[in-house]
PDB file of N, CA and C in Angstrom:
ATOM      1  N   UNK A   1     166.054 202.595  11.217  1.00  0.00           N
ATOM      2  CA  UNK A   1     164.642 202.915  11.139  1.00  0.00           C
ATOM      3  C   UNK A   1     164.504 204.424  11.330  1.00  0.00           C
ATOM      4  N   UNK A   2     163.787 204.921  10.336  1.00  0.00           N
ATOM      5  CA  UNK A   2     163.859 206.548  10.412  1.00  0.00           C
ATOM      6  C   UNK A   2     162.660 206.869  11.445  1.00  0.00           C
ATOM      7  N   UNK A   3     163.262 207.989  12.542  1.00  0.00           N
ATOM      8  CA  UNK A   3     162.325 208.419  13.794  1.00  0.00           C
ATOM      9  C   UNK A   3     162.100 209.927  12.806  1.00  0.00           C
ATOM     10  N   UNK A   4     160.125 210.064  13.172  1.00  0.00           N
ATOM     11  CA  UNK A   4     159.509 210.795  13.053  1.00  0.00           C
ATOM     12  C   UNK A   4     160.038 212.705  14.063  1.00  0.00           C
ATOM     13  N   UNK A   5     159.668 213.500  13.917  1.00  0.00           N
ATOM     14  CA  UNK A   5     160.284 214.707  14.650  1.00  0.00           C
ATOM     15  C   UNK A   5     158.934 214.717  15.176  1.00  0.00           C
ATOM     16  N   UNK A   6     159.167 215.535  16.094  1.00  0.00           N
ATOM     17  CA  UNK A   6     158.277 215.943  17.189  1.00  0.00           C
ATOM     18  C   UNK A   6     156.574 217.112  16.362  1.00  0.00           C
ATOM     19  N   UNK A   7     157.501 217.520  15.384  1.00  0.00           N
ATOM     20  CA  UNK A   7     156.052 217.949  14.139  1.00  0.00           C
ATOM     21  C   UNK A   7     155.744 217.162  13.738  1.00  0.00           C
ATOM     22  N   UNK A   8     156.192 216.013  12.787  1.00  0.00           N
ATOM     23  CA  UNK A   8     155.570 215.265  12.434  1.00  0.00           C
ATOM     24  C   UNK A   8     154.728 214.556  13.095  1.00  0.00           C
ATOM     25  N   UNK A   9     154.635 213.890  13.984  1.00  0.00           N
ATOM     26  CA  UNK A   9     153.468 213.272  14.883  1.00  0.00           C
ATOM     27  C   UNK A   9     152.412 213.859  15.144  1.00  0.00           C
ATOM     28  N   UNK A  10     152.788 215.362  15.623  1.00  0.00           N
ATOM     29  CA  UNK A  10     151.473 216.324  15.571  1.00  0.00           C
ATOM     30  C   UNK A  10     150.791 216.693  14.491  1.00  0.00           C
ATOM     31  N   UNK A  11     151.384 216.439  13.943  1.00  0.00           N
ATOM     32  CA  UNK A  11     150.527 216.401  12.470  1.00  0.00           C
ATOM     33  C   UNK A  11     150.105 215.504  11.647  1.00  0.00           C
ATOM     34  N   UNK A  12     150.279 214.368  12.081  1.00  0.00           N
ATOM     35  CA  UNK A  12     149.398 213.134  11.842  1.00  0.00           C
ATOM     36  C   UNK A  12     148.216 213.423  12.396  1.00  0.00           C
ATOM     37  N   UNK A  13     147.349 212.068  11.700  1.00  0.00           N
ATOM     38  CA  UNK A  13     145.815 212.420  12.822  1.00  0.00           C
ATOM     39  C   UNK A  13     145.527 211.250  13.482  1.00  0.00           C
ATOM     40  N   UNK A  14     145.208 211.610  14.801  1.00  0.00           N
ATOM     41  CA  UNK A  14     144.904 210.486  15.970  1.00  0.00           C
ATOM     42  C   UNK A  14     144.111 209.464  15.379  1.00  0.00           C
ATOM     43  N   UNK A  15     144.666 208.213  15.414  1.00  0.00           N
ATOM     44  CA  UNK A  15     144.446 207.238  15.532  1.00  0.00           C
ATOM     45  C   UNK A  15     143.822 206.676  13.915  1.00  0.00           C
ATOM     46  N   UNK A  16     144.551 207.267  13.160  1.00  0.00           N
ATOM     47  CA  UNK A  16     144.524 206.972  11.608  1.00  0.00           C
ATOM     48  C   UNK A  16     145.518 206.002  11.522  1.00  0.00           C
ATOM     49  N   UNK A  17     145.072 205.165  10.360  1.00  0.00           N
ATOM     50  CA  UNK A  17     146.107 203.863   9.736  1.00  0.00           C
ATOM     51  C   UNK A  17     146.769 204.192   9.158  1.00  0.00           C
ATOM     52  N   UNK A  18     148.445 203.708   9.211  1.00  0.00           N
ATOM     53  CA  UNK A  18     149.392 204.433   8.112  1.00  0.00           C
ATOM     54  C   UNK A  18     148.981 203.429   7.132  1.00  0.00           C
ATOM     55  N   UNK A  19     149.082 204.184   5.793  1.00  0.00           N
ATOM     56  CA  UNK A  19     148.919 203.692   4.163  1.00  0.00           C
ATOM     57  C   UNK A  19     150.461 203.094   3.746  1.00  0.00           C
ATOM     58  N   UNK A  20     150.061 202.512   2.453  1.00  0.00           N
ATOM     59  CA  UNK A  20     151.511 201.824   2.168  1.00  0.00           C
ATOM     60  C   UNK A  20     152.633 202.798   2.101  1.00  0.00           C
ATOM     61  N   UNK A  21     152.357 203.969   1.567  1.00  0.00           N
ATOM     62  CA  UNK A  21     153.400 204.980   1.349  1.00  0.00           C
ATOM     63  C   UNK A  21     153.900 205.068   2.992  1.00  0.00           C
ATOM     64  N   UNK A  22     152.929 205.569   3.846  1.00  0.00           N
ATOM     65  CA  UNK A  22     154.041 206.053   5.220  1.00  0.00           C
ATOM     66  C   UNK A  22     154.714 204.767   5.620  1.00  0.00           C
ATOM     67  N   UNK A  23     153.723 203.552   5.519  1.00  0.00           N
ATOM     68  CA  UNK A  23     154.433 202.293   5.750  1.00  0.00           C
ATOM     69  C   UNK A  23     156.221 202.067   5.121  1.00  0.00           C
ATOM     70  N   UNK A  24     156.224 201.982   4.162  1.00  0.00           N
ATOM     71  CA  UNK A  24     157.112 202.069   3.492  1.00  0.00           C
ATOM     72  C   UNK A  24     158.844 203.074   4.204  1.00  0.00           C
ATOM     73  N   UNK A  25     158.204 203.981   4.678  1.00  0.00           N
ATOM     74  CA  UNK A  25     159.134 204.732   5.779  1.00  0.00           C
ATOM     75  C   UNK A  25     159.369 203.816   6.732  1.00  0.00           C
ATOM     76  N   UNK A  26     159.102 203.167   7.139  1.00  0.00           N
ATOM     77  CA  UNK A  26     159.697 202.234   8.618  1.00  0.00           C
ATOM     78  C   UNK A  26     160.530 201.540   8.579  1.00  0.00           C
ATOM     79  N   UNK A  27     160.861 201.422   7.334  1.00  0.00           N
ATOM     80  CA  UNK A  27     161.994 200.322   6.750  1.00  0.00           C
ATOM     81  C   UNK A  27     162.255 199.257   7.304  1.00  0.00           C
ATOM     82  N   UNK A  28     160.883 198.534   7.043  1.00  0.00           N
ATOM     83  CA  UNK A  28     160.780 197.425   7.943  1.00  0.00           C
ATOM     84  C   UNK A  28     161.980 195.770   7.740  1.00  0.00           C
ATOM     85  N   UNK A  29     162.316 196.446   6.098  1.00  0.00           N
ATOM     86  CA  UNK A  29     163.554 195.583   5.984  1.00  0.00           C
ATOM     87  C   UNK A  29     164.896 195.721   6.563  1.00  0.00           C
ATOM     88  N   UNK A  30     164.994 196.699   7.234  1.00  0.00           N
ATOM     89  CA  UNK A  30     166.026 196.502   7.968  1.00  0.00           C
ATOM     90  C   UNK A  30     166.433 195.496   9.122  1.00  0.00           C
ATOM     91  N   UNK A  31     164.770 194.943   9.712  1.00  0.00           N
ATOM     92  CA  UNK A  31     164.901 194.406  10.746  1.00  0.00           C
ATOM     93  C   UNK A  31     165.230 192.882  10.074  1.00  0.00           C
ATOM     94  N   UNK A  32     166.311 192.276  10.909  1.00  0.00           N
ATOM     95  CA  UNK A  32     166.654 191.130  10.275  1.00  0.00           C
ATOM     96  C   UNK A  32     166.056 189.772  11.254  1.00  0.00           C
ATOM     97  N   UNK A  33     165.671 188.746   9.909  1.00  0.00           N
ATOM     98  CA  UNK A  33     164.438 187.439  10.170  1.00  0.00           C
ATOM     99  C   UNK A  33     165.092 187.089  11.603  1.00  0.00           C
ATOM    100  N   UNK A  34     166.183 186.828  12.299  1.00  0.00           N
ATOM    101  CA  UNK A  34     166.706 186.138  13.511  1.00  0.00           C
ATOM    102  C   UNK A  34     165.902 187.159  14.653  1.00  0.00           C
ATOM    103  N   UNK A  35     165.543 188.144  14.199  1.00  0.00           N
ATOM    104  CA  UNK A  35     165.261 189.296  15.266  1.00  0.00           C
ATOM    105  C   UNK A  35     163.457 188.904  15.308  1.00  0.00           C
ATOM    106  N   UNK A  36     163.281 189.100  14.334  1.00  0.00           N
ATOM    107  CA  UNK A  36     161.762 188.837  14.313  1.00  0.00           C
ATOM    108  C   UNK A  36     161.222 187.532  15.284  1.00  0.00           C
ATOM    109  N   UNK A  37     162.048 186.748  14.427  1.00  0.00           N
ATOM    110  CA  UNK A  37     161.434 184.935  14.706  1.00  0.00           C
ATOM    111  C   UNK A  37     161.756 185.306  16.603  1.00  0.00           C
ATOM    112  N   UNK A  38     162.492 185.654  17.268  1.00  0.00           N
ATOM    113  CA  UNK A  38     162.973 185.953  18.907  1.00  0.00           C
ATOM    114  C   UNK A  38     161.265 186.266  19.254  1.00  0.00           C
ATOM    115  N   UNK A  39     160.354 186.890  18.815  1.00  0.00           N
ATOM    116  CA  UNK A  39     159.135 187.185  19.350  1.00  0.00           C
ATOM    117  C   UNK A  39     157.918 186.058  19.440  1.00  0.00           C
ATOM    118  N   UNK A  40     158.413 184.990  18.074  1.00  0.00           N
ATOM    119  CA  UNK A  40     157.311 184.051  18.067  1.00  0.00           C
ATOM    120  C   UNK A  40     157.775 182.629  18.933  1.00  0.00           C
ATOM    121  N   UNK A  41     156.410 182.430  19.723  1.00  0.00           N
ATOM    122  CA  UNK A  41     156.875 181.500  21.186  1.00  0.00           C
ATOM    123  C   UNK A  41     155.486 180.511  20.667  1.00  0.00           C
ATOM    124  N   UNK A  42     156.275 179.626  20.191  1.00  0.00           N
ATOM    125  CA  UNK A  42     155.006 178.238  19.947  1.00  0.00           C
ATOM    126  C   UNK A  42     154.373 177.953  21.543  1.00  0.00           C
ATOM    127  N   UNK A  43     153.336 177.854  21.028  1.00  0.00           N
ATOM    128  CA  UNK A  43     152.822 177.111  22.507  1.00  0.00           C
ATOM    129  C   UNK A  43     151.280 176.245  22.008  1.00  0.00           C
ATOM    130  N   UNK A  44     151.155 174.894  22.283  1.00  0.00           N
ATOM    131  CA  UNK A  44     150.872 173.296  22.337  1.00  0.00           C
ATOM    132  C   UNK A  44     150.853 173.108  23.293  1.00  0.00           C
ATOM    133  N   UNK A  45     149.523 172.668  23.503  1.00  0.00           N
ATOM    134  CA  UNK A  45     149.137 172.014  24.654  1.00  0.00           C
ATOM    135  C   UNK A  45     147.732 171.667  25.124  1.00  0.00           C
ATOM    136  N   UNK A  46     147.730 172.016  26.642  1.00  0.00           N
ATOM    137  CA  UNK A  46     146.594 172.072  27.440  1.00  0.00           C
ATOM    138  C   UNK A  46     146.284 172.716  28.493  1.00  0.00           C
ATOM    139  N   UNK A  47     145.292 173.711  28.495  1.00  0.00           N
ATOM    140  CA  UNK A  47     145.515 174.277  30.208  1.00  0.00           C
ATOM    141  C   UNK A  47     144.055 174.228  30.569  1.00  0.00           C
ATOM    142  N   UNK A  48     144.561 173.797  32.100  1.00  0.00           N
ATOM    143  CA  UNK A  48     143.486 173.266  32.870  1.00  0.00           C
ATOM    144  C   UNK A  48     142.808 173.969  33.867  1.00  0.00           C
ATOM    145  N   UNK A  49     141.665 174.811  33.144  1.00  0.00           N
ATOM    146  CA  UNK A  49     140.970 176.142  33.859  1.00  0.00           C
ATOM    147  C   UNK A  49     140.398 176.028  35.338  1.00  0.00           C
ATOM    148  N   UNK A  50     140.499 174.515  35.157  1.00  0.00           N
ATOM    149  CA  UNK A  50     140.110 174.502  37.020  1.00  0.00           C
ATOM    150  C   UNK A  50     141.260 174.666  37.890  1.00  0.00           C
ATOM    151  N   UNK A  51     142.269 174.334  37.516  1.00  0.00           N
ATOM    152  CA  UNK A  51     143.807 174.487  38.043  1.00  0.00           C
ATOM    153  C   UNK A  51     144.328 175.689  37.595  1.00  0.00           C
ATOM    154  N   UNK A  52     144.401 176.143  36.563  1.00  0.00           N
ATOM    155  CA  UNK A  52     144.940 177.048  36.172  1.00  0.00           C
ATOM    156  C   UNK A  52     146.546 177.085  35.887  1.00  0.00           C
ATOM    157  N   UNK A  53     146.695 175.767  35.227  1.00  0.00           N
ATOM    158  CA  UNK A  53     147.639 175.184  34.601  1.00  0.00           C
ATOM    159  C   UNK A  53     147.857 174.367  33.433  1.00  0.00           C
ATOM    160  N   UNK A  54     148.937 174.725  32.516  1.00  0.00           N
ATOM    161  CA  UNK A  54     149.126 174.516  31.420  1.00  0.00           C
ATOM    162  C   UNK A  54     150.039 173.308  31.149  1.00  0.00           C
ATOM    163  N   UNK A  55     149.724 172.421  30.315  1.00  0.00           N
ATOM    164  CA  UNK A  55     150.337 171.336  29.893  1.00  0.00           C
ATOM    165  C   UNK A  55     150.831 171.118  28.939  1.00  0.00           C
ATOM    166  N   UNK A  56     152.196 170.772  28.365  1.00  0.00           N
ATOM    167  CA  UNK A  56     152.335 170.819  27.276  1.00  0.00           C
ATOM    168  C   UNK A  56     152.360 169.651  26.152  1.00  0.00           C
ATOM    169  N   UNK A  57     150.781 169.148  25.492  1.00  0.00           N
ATOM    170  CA  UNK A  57     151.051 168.237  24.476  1.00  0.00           C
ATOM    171  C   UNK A  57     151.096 166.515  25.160  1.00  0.00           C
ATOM    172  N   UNK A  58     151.671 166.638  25.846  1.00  0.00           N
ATOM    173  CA  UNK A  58     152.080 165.060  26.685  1.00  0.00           C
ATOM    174  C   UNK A  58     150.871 164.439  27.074  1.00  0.00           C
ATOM    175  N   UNK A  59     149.983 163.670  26.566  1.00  0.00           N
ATOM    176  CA  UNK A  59     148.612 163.180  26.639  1.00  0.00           C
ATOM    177  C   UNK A  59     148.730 162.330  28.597  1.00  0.00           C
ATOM    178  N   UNK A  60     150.005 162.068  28.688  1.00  0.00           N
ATOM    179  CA  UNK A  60     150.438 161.363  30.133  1.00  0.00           C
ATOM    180  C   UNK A  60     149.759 162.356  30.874  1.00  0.00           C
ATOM    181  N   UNK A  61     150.547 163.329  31.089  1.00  0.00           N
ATOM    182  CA  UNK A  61     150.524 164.594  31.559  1.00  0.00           C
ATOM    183  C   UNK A  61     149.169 164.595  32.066  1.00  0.00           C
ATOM    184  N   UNK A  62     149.051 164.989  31.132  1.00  0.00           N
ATOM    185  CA  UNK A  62     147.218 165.772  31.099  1.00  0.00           C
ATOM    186  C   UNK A  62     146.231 164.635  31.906  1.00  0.00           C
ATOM    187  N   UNK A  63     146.448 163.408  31.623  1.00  0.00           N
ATOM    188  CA  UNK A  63     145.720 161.939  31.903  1.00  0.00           C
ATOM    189  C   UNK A  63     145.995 162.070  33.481  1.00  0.00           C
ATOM    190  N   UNK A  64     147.271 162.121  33.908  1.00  0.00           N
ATOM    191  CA  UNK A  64     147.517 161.976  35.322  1.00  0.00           C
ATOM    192  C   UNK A  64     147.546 163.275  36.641  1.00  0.00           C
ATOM    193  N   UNK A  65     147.467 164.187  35.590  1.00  0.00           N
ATOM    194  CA  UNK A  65     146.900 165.712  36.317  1.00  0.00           C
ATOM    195  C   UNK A  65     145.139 165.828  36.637  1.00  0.00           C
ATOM    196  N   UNK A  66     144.426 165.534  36.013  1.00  0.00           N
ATOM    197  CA  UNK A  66     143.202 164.832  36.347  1.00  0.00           C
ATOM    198  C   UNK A  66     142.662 163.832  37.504  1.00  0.00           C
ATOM    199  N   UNK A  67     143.856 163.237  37.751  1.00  0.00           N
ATOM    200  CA  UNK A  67     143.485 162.173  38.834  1.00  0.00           C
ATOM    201  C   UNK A  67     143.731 162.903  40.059  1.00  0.00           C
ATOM    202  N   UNK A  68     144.518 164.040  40.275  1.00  0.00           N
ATOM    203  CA  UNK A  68     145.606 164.463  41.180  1.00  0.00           C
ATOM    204  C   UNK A  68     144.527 164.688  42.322  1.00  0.00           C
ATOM    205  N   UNK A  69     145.133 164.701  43.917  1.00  0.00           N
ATOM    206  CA  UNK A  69     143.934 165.447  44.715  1.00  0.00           C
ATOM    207  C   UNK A  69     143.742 166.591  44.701  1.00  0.00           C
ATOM    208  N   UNK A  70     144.508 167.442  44.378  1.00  0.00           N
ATOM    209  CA  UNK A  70     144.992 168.968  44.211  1.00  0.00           C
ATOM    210  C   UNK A  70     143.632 169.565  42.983  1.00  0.00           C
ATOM    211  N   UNK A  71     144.006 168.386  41.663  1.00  0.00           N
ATOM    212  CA  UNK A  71     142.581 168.645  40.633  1.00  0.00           C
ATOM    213  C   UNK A  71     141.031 168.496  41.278  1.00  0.00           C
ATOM    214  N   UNK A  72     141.484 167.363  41.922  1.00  0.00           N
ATOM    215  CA  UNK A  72     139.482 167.197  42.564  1.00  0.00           C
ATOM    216  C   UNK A  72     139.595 168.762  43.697  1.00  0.00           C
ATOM    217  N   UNK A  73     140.425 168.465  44.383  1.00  0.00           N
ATOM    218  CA  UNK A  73     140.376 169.455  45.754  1.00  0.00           C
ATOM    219  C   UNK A  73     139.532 171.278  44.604  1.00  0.00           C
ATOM    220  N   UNK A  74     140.221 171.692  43.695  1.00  0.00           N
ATOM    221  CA  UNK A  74     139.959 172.512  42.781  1.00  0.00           C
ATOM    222  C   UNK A  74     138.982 172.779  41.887  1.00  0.00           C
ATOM    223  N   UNK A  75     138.237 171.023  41.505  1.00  0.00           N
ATOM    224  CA  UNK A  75     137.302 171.127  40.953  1.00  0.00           C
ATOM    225  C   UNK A  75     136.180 171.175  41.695  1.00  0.00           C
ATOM    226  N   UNK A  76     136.166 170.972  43.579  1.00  0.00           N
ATOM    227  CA  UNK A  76     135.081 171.034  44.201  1.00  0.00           C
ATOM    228  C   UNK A  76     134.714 172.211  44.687  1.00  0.00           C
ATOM    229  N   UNK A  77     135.504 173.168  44.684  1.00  0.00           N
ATOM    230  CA  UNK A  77     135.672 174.966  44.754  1.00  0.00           C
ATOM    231  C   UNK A  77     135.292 175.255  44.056  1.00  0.00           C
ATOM    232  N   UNK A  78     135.401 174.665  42.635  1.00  0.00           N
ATOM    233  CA  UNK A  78     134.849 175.486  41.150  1.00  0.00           C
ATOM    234  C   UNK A  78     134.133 175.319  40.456  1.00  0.00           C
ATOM    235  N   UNK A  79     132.872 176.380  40.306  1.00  0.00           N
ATOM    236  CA  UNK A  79     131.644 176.355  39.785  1.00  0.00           C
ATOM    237  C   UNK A  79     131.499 175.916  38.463  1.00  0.00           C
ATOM    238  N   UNK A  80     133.185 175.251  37.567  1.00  0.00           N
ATOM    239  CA  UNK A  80     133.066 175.314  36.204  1.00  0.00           C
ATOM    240  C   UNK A  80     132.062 174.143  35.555  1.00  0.00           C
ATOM    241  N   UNK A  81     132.117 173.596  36.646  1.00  0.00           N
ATOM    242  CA  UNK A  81     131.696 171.593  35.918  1.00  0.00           C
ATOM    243  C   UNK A  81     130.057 171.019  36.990  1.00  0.00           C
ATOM    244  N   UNK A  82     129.202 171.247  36.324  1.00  0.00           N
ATOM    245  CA  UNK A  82     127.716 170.647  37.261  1.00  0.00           C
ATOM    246  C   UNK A  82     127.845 169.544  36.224  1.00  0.00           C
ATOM    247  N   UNK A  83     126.977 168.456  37.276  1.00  0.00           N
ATOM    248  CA  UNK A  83     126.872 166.948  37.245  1.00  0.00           C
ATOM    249  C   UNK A  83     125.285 166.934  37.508  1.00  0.00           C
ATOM    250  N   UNK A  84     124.984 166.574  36.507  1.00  0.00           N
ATOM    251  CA  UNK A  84     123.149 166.115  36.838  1.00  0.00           C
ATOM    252  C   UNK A  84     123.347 164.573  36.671  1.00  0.00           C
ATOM    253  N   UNK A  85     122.663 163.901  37.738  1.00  0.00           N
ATOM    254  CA  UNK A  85     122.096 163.130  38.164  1.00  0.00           C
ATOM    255  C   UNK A  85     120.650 162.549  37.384  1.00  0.00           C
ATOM    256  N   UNK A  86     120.466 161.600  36.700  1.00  0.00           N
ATOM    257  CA  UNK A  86     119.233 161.180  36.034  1.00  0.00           C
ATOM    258  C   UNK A  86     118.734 159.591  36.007  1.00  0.00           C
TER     259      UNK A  86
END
C-alpha cells in the first residue's frame, strides 16, 4: 500500500473525500479476502436493555432469562417498562 509523504497530506484539503482517482492509489487489491472477512463479526440475537445482556438467537435462552430474579430484581430499578393498571 503506497504511504503518502509528509507534503502530500499537507496538501490535501481537510476533510475532503478522496475521488476514484486518489482512491485507486490505496491499492486496495492488495489486501487479501482472508484479511478482510477477520473484521466481519456476525452477531444474532437478543440483548436485554434492562440487564444489559446479550443473547444469542436461542429462543430458550431469552424465555428463561426473563423469569430470572436477577431480571425482575433489574426491571424494578429500571424506569424502562410502566404498567398501567385499567
Amino acid at each position: 500500500i503506497p504511504v503518502k509523504s509528509d507534503e502530500q497530506v499537507s496538501e490535501s484539503k481537510p476533510g475532503s473525500v478522496p475521488t476514484a482517482e486518489s482512491s485507486d492509489s490505496l491499492a486496495l487489491s492488495a489486501l487479501t479476502p482472508s484479511l478482510v472477512l477477520t473484521f466481519l463479526v456476525p452477531k444474532t440475537g437478543f440483548f436485554c436493555k434492562v440487564c444489559n445482556r446479550f443473547f444469542s438467537g436461542a429462543k430458550e435462552a431469552e424465555i428463561n432469562h426473563c423469569k430470572t430474579i436477577k431480571h425482575y430484581e433489574n426491571l424494578q430499578v429500571s424506569n424502562t417498562v410502566t404498567v398501567y393498571i385499567v
